[in-house]
N, C-alpha and C. Protein backbone atom coordinates (compact mmCIF):
# COMPACT_ATOMS: atom_id res chain seq x y z
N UNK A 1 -23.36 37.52 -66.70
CA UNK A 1 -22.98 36.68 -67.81
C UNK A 1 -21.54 36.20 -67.60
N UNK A 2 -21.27 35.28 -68.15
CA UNK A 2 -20.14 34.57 -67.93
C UNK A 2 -18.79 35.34 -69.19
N UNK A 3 -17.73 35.59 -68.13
CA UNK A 3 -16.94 36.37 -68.78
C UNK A 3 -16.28 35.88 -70.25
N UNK A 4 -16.60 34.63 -70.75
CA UNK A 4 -16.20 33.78 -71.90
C UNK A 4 -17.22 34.49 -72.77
N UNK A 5 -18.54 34.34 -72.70
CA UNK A 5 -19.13 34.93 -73.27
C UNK A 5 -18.94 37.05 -73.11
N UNK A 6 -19.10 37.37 -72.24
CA UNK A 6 -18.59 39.07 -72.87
C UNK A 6 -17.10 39.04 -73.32
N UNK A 7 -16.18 38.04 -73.07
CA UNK A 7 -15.17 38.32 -74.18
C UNK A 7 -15.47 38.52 -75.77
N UNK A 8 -16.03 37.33 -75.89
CA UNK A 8 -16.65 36.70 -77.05
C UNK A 8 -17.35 38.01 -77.86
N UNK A 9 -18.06 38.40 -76.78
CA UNK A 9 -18.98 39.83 -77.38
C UNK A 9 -17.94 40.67 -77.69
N UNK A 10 -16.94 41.43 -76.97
CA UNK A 10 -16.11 42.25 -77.16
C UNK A 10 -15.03 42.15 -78.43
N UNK A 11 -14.93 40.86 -78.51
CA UNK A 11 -14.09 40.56 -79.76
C UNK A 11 -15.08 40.62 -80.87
N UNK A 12 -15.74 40.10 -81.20
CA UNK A 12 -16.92 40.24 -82.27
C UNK A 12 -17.48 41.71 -82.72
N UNK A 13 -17.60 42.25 -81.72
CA UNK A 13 -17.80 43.57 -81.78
C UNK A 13 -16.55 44.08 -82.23
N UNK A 14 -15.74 44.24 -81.66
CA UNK A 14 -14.36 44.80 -81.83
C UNK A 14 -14.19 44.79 -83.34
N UNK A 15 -13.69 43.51 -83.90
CA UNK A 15 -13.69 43.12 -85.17
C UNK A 15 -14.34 43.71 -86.44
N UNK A 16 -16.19 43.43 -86.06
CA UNK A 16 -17.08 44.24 -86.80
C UNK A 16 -16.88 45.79 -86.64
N UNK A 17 -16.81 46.44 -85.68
CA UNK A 17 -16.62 47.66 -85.92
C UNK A 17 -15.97 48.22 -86.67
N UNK A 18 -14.38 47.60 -86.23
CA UNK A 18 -13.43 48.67 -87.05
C UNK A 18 -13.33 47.99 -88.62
N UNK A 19 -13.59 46.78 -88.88
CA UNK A 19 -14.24 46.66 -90.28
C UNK A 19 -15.11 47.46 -90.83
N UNK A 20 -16.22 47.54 -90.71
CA UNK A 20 -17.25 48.79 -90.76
C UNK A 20 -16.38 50.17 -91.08
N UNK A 21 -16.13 50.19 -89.94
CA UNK A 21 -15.76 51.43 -90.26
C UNK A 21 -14.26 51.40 -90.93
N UNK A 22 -13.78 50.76 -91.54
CA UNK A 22 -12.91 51.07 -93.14
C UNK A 22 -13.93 50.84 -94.31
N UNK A 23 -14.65 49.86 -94.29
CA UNK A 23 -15.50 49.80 -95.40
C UNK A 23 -16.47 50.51 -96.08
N UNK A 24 -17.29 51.33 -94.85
CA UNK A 24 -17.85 52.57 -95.68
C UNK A 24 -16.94 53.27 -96.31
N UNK A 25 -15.75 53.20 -96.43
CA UNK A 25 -15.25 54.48 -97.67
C UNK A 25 -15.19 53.60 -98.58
N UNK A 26 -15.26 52.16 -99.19
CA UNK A 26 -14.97 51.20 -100.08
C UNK A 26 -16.36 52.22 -101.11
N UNK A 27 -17.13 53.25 -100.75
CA UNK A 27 -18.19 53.95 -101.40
C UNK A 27 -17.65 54.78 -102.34
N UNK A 28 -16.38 55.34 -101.57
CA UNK A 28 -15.53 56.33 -102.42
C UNK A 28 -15.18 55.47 -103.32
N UNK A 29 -14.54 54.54 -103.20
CA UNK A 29 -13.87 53.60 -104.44
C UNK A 29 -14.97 53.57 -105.53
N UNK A 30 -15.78 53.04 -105.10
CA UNK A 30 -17.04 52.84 -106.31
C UNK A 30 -17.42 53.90 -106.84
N UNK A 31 -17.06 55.29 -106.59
CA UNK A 31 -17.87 56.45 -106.73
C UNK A 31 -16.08 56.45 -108.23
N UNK A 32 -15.14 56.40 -107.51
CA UNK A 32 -14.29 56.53 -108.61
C UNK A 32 -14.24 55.39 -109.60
N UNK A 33 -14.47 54.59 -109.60
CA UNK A 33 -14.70 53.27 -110.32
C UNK A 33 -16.01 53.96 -111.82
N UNK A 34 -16.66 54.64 -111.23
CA UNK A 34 -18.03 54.77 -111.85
C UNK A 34 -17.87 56.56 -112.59
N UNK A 35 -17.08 56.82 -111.75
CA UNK A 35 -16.38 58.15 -112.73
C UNK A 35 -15.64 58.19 -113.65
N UNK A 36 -14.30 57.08 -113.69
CA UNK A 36 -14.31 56.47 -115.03
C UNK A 36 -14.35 55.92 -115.66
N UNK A 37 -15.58 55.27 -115.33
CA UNK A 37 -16.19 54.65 -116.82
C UNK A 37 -16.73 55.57 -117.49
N UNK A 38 -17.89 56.87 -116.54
CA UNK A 38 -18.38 57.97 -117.06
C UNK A 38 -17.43 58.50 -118.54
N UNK A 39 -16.30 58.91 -117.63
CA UNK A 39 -15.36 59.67 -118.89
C UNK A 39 -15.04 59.07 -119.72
N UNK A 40 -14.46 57.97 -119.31
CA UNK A 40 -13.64 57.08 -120.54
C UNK A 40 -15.10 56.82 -121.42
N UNK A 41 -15.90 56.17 -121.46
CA UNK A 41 -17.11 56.11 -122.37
C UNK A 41 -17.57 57.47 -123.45
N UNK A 42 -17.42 58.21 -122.76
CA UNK A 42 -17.28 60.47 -123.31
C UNK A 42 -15.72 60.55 -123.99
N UNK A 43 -15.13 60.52 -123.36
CA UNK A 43 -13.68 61.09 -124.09
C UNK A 43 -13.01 60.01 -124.61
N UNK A 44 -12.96 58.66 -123.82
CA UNK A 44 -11.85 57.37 -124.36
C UNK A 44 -12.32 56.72 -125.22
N UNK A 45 -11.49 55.14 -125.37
CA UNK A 45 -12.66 53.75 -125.56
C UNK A 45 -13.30 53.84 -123.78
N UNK A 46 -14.39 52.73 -124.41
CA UNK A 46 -14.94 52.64 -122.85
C UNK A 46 -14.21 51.44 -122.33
N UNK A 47 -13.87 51.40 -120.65
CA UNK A 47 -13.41 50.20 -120.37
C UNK A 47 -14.25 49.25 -120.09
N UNK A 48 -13.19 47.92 -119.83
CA UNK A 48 -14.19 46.54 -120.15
C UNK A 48 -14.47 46.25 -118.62
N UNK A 49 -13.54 46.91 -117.63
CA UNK A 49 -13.39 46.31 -116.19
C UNK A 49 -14.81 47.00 -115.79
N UNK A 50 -14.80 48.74 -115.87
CA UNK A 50 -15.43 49.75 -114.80
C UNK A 50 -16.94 48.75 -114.16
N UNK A 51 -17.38 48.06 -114.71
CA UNK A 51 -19.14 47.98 -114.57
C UNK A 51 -18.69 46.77 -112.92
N UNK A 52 -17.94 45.52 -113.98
CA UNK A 52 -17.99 44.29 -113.03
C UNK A 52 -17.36 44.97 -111.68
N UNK A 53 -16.00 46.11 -111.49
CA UNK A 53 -15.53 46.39 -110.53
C UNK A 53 -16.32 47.29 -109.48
N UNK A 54 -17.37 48.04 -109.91
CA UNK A 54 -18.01 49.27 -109.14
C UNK A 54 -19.35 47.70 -108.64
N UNK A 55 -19.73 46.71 -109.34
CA UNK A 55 -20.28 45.60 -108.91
C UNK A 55 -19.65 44.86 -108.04
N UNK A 56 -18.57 44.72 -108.02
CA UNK A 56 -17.65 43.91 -106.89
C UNK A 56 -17.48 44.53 -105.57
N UNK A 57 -17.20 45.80 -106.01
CA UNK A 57 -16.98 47.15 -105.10
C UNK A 57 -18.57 46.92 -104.13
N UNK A 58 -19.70 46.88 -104.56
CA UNK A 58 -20.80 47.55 -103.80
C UNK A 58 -21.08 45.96 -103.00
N UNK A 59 -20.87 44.85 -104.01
CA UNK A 59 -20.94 43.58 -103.24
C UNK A 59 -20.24 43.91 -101.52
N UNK A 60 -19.02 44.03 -101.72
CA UNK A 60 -17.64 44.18 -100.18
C UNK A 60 -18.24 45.22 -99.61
N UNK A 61 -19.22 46.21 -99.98
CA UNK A 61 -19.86 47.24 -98.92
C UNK A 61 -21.27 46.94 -98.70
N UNK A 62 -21.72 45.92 -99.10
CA UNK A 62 -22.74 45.27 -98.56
C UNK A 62 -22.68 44.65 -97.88
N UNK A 63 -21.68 43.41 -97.79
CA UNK A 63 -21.61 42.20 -97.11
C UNK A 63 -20.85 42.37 -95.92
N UNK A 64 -19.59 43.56 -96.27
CA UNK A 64 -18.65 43.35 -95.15
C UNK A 64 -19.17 44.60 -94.16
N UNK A 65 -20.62 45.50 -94.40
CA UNK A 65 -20.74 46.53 -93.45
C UNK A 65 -22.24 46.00 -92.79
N UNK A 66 -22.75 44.83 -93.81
CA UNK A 66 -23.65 44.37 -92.75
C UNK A 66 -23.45 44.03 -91.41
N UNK A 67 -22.57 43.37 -90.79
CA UNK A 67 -22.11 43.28 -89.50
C UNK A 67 -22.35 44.70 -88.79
N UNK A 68 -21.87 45.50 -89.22
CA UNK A 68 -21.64 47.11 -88.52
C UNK A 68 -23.01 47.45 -88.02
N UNK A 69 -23.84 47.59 -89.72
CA UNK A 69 -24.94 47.54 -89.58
C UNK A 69 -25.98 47.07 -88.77
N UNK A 70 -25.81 45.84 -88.19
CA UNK A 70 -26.53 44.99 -87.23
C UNK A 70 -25.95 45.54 -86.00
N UNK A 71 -24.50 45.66 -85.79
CA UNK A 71 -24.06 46.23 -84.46
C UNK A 71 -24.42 47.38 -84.22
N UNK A 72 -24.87 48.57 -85.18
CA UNK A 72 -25.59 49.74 -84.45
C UNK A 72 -26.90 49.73 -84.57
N UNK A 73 -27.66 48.68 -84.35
CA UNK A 73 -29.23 48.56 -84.47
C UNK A 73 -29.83 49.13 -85.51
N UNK A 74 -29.05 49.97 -87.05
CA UNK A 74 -29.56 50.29 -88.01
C UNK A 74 -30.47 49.39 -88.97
N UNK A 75 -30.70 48.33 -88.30
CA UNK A 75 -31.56 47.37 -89.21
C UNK A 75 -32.67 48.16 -89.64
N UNK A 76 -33.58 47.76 -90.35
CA UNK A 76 -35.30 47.70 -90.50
C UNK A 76 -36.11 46.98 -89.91
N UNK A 77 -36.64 47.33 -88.91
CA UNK A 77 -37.77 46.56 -88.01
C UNK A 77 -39.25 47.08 -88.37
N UNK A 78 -39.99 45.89 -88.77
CA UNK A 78 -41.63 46.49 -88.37
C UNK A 78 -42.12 46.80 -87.02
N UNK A 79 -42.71 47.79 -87.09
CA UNK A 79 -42.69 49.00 -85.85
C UNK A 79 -44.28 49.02 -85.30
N UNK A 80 -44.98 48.12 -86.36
CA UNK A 80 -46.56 47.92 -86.05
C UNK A 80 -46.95 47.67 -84.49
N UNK A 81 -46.23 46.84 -84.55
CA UNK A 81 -46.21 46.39 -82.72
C UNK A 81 -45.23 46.52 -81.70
N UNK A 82 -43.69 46.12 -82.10
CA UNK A 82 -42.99 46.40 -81.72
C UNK A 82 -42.48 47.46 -80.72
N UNK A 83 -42.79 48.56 -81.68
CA UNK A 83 -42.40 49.93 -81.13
C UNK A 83 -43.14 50.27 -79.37
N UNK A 84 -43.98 49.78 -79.30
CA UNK A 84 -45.08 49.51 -78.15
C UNK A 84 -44.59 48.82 -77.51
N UNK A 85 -43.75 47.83 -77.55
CA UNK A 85 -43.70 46.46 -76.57
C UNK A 85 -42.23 47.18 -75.41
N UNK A 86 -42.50 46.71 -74.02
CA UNK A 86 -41.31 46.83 -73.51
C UNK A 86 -40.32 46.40 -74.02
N UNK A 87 -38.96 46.95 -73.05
CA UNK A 87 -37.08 46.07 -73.77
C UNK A 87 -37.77 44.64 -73.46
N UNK A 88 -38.07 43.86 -72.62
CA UNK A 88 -38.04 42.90 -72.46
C UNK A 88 -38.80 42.07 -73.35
N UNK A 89 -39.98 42.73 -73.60
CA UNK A 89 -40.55 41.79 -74.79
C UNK A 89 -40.08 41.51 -75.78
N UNK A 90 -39.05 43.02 -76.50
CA UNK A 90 -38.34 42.91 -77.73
C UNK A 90 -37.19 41.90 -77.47
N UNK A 91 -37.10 42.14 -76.22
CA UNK A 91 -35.91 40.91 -76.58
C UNK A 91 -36.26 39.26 -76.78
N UNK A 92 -37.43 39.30 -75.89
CA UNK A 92 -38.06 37.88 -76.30
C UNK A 92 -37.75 37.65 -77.62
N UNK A 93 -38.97 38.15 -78.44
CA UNK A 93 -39.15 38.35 -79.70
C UNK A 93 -37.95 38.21 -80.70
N UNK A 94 -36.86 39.01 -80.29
CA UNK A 94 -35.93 39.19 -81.08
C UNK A 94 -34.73 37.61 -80.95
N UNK A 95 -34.97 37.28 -79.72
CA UNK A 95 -33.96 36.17 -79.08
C UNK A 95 -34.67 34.71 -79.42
N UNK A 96 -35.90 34.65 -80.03
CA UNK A 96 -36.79 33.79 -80.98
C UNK A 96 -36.39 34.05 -82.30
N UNK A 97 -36.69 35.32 -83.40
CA UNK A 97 -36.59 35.96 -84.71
C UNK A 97 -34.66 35.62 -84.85
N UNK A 98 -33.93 35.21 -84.07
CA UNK A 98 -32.96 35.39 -84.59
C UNK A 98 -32.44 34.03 -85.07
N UNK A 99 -33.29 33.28 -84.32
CA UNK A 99 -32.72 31.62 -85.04
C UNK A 99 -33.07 31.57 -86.27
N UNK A 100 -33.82 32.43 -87.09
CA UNK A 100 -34.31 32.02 -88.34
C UNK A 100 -33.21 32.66 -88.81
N UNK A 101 -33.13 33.69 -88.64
CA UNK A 101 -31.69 34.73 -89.12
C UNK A 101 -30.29 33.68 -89.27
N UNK A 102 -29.78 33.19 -87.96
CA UNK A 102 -28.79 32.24 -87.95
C UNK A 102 -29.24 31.36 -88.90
N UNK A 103 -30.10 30.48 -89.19
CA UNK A 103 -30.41 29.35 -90.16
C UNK A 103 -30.15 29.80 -91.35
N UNK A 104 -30.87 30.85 -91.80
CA UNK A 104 -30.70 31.76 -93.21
C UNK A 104 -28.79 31.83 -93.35
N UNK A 105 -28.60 32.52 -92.55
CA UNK A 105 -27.30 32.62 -92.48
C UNK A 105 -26.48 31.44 -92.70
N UNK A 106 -26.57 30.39 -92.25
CA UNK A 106 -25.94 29.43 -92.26
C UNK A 106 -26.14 28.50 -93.63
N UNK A 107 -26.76 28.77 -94.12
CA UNK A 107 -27.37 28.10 -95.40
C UNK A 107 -26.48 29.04 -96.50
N UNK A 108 -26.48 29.90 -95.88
CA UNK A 108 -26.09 31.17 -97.36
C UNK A 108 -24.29 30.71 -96.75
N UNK A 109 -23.94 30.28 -95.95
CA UNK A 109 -22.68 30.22 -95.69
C UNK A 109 -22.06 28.54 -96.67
N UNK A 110 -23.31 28.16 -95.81
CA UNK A 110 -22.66 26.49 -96.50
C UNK A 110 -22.61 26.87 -98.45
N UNK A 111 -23.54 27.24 -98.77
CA UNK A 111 -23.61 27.76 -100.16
C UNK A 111 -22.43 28.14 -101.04
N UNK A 112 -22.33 29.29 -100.16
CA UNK A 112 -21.00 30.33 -99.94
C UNK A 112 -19.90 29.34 -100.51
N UNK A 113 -19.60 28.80 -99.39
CA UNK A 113 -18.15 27.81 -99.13
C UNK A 113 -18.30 26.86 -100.17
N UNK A 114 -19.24 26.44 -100.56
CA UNK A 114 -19.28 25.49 -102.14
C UNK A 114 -19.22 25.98 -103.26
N UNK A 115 -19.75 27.03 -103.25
CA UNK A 115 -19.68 27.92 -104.65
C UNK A 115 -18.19 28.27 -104.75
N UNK A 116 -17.70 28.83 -103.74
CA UNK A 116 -16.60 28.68 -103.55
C UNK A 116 -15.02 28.24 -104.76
N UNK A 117 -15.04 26.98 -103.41
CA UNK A 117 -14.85 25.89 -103.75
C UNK A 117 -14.55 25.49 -105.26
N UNK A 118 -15.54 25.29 -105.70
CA UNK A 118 -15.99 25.34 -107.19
C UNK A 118 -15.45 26.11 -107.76
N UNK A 119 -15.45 27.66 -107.37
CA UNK A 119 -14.46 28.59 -108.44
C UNK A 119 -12.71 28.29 -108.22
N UNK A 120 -12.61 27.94 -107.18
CA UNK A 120 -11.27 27.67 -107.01
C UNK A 120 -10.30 26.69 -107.43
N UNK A 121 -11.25 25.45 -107.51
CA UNK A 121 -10.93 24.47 -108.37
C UNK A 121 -11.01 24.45 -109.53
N UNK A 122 -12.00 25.19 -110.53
CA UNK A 122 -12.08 25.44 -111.55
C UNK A 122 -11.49 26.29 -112.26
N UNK A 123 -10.95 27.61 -111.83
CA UNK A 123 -10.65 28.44 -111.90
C UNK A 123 -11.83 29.33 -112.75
N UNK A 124 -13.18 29.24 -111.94
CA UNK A 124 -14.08 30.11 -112.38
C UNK A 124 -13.52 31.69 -112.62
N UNK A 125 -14.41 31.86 -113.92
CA UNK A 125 -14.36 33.33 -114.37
C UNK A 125 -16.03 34.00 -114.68
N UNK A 126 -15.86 35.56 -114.51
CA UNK A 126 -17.42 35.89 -115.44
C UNK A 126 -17.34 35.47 -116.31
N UNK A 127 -18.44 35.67 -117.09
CA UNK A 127 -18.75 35.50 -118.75
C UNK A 127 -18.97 36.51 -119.02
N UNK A 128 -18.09 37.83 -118.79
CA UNK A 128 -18.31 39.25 -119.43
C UNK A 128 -17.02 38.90 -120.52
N UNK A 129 -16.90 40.48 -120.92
CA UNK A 129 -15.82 40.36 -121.68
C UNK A 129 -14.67 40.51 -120.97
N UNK A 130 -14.07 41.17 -119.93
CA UNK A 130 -13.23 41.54 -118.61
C UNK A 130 -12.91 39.94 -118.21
N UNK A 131 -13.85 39.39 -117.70
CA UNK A 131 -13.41 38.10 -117.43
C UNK A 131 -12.81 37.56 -116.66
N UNK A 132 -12.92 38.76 -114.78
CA UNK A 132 -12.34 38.26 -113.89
C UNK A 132 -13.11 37.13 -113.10
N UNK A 133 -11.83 36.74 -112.34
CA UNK A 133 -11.85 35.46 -111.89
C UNK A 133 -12.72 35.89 -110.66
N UNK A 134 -13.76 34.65 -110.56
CA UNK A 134 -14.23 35.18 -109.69
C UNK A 134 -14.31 34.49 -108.06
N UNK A 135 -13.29 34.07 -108.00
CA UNK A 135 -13.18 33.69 -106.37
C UNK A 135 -13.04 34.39 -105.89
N UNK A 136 -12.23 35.84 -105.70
CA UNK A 136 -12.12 36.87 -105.25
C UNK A 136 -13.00 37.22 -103.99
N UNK A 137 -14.29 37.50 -105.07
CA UNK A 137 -15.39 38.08 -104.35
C UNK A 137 -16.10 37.29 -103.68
N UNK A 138 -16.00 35.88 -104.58
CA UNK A 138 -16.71 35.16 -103.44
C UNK A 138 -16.20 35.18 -101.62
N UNK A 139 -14.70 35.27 -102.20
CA UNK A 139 -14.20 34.35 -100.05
C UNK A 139 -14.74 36.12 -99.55
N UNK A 140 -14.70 37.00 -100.23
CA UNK A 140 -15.25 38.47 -99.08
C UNK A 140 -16.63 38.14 -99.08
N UNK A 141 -17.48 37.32 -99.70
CA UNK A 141 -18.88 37.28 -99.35
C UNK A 141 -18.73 36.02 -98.11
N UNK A 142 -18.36 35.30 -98.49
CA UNK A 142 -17.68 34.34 -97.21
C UNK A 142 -17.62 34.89 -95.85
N UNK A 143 -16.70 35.86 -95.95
CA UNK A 143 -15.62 36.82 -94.96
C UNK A 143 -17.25 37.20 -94.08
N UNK A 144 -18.01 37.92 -95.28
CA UNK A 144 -18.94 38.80 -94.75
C UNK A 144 -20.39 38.39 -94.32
N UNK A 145 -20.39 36.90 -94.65
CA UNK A 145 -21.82 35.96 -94.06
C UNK A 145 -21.30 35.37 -92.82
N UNK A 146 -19.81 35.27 -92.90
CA UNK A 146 -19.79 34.69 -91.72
C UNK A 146 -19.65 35.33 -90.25
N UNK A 147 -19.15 37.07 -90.41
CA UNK A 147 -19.41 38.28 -89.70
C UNK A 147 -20.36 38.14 -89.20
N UNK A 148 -21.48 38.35 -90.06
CA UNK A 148 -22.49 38.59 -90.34
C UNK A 148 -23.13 37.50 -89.17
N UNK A 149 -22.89 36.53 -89.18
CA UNK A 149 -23.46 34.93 -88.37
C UNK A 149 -22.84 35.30 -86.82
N UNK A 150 -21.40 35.71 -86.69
CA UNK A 150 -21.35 35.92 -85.42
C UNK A 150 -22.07 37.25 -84.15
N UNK A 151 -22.35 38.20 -85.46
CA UNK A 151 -22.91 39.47 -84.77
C UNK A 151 -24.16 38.77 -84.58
N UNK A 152 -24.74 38.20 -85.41
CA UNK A 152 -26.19 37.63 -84.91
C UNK A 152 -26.06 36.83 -83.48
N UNK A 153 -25.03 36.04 -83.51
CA UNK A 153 -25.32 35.49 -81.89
C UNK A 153 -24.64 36.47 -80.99
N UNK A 154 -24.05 37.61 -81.46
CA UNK A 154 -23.87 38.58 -80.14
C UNK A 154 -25.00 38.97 -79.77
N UNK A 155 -26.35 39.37 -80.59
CA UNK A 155 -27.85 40.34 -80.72
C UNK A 155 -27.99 38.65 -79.43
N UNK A 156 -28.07 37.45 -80.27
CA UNK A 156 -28.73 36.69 -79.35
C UNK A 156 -28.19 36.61 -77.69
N UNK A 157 -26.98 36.78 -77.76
CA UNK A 157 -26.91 36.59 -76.32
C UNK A 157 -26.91 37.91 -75.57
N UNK A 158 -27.06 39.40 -76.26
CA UNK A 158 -27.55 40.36 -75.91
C UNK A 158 -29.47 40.26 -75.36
N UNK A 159 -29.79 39.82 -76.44
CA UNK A 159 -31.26 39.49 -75.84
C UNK A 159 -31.48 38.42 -74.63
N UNK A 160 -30.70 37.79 -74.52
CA UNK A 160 -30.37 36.76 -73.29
C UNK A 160 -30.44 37.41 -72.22
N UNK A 161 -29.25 38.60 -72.56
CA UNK A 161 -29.01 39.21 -71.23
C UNK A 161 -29.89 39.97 -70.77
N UNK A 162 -30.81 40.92 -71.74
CA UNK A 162 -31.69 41.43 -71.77
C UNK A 162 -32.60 41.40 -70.92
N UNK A 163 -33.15 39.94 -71.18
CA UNK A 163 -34.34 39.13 -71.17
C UNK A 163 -34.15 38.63 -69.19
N UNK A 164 -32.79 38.25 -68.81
CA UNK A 164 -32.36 38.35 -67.24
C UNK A 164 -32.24 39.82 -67.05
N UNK A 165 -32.70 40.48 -67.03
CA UNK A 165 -32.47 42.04 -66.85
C UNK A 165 -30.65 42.48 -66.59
N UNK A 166 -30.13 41.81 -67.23
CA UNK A 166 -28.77 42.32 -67.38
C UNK A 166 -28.52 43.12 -68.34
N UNK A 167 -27.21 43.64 -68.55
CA UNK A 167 -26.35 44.44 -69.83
C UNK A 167 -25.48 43.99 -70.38
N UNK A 168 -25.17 43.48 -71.70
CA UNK A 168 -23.97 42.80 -72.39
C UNK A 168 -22.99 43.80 -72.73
């Protein structure tokens, strides 16, 4: 493979990883986020933030550990056939299955970036009572579709390499 491309891989990877791996503790946050609301609801007033923030919270450990996720093959695959097929077939398969992935992806990005947009200019807010603003979360869903889009063409040009009986 051409060393532009395993840079490319190495940085992408690089990136997603050690993201990943700060973001699984973003779990702890939510776990305290959701402890007091517990109390304060028992002993306090209840607060107005705890619900939307432990929601914001699980959004940034969804979006920003999917990348990770895809980089250690923890996906969900149907295994009906699969599991049977040589590396090489899966990579066929997978180096086909991933343009739909990229398309999906790319749709949820353009989306992304308009919805955006829209809150920023507007100065969108929820309609809870809390009433944060919500661009915030959007540019980390941004941050994290668009991760998300480059690890997919690392899988693809991993199955590339695959598929020439190489190693990425």
């Amino acid at each position: 493979m051409p060393s532009v491309v395993i840079k490319y891989v190495q940085i992408v990877e690089a990136i997603n990883y050690r993201l990943g791996r700060v973001v699984m503790y973003v779990i702890f946050a939510m776990i305290g986020v959701l402890l007091w609301s517990s109390i304060s609801k028992t002993f306090f007033l209840p607060s107005l933030w705890t619900l939307e923030t432990a929601q914001f919270l699980m959004v940034a450990y969804y979006i920003l550990g999917g990348p990770y996720s895809m980089q250690l093959g923890s996906n969900v695959r149907m295994d009906l056939f699969y599991g049977e097929w040589t590396p090489r077939q899966k990579a066929w398969v997978d180096a086909f299955t991933i343009f739909f992935l990229i398309f999906f992806l790319g749709v949820l990005l353009w989306g992304g970036i308009n919805s955006t947009a829209y809150s920023l200019e507007y100065a969108e807010r929820s309609p809870t009572a809390w009433r944060p603003y919500m661009w915030p979360i959007k540019i980390v869903m941004i941050v994290g579709i668009f991760l998300m889009l480059l690890q997919a063409t690392v899988e693809f040009l991993r199955d590339i390499a695959r598929i020439r009986g190489l190693t990425l």
